[in-house]
C-alpha atoms as a PDB file:
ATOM      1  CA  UNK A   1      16.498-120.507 -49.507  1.00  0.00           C
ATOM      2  CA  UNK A   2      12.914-120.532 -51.151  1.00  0.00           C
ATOM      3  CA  UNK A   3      12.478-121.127 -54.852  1.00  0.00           C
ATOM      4  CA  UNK A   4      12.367-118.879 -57.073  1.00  0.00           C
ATOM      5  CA  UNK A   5       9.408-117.621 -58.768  1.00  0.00           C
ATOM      6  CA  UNK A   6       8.950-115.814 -62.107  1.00  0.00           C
ATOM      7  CA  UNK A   7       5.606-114.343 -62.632  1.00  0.00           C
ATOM      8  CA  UNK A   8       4.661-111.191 -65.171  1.00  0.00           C
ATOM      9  CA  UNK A   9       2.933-107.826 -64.490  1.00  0.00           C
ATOM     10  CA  UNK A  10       1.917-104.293 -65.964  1.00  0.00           C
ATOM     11  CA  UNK A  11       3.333-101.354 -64.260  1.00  0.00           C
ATOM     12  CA  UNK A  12       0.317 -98.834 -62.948  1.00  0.00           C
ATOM     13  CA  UNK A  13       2.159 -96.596 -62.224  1.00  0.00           C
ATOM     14  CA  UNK A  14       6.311 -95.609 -61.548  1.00  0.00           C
ATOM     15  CA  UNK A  15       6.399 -97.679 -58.170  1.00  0.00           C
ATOM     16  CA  UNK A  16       2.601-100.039 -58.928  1.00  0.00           C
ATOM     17  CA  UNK A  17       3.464-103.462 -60.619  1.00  0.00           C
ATOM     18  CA  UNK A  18       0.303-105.439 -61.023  1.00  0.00           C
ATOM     19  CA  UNK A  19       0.837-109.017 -60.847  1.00  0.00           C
ATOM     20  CA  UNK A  20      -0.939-111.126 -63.529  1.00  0.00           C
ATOM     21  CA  UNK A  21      -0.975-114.016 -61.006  1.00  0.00           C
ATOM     22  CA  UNK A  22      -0.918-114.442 -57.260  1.00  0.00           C
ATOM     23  CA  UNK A  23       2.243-115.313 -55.885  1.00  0.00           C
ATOM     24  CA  UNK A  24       2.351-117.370 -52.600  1.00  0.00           C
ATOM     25  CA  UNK A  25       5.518-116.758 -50.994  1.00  0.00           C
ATOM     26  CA  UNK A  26       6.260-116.073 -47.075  1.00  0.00           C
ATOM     27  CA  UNK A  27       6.217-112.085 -45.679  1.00  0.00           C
ATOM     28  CA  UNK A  28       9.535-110.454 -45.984  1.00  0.00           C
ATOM     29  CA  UNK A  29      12.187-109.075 -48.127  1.00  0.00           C
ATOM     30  CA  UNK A  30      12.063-110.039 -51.993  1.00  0.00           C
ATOM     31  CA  UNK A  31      14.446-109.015 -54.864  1.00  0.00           C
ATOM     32  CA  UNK A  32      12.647-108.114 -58.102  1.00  0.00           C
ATOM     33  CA  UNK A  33      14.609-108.147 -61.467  1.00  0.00           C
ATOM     34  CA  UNK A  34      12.370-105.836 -63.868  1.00  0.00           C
ATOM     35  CA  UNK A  35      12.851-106.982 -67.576  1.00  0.00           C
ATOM     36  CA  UNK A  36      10.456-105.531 -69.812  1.00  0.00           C
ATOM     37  CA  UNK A  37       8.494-107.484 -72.610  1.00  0.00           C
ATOM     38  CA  UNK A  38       7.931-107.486 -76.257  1.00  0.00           C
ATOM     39  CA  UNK A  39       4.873-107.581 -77.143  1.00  0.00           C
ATOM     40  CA  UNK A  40       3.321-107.967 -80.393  1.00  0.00           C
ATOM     41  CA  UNK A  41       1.317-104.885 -81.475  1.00  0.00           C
ATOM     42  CA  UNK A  42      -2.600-105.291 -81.459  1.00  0.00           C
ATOM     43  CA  UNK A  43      -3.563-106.112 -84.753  1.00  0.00           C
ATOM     44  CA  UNK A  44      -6.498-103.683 -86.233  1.00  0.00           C
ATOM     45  CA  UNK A  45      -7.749-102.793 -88.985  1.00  0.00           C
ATOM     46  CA  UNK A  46      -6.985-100.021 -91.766  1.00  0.00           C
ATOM     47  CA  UNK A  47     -10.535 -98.262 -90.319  1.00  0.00           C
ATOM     48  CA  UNK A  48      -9.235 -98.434 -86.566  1.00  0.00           C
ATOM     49  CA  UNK A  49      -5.931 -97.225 -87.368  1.00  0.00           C
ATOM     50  CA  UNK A  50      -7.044 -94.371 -88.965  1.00  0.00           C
ATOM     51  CA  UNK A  51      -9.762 -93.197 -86.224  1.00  0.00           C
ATOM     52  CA  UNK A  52      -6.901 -93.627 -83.888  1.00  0.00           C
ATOM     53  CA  UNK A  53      -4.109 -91.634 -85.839  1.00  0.00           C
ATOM     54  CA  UNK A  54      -7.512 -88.834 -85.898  1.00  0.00           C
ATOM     55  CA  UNK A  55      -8.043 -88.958 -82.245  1.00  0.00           C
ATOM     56  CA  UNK A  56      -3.967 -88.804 -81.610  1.00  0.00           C
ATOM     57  CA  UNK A  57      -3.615 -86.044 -83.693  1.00  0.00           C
ATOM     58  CA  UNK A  58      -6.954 -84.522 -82.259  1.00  0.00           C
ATOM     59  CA  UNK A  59      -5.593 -84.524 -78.707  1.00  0.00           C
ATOM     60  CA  UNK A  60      -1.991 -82.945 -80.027  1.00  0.00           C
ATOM     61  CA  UNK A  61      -3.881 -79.973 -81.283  1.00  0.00           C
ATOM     62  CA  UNK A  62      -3.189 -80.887 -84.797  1.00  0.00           C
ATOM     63  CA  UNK A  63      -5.534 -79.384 -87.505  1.00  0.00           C
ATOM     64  CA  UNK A  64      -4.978 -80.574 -91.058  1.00  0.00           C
ATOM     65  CA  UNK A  65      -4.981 -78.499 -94.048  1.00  0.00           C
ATOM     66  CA  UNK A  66      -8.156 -77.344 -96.027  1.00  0.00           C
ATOM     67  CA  UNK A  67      -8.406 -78.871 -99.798  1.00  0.00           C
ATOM     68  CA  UNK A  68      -8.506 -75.049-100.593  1.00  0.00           C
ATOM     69  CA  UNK A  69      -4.539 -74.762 -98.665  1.00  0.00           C
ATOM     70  CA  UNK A  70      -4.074 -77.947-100.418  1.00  0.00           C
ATOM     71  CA  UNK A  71      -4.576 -76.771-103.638  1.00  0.00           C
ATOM     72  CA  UNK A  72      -3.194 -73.688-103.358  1.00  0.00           C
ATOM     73  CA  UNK A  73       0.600 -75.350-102.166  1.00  0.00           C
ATOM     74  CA  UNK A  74       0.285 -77.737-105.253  1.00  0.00           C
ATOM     75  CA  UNK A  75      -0.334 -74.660-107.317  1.00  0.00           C
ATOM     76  CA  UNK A  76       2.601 -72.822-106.108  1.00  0.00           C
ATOM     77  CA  UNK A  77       5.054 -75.940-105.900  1.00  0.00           C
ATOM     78  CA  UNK A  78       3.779 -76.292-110.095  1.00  0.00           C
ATOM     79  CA  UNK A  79       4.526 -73.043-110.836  1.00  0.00           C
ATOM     80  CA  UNK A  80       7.831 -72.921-109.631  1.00  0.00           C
ATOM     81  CA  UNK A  81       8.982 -75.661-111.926  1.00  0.00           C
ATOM     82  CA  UNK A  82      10.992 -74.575-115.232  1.00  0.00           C
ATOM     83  CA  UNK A  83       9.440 -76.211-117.891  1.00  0.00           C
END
């Protein structure tokens, strides 16, 4: 029986791994054990984060409230208080 080798890769797509190193083995059957990897999230900055929370909520449709709606629900929230 050959040896076995471990070697990591991305899926591309729901039946595409791409291998992150060439793997010399002979032609024929092969079983694959798919365990998938922590990894660390990118660090970025405040800036970055915040253009990318934009663009996600950009592409979702979102559109965030006008100082004037703003305003006007921390007017109403104040003047229900009893004080």
């Amino acid at each position: 029986m050959a040896d076995t080798v471990v070697v990591t890769g991305t899926f591309t797509d729901s039946r595409t791994i791409r291998l992150d190193r060439e793997v010399t083995a002979p032609k024929g059957p092969v079983r694959l054990t798919v365990e998938p990897i922590a990894m660390a999230p990118k660090r970025q900055s405040l800036w970055e984060f915040l253009d990318q929370l934009r663009t996600d909520q950009a592409a979702r449709g979102h559109v965030p409230r006008t100082a004037e709606e703003i305003q006007k629900s921390i007017k109403e929230e104040r003047d229900s208080w009893d004080y």
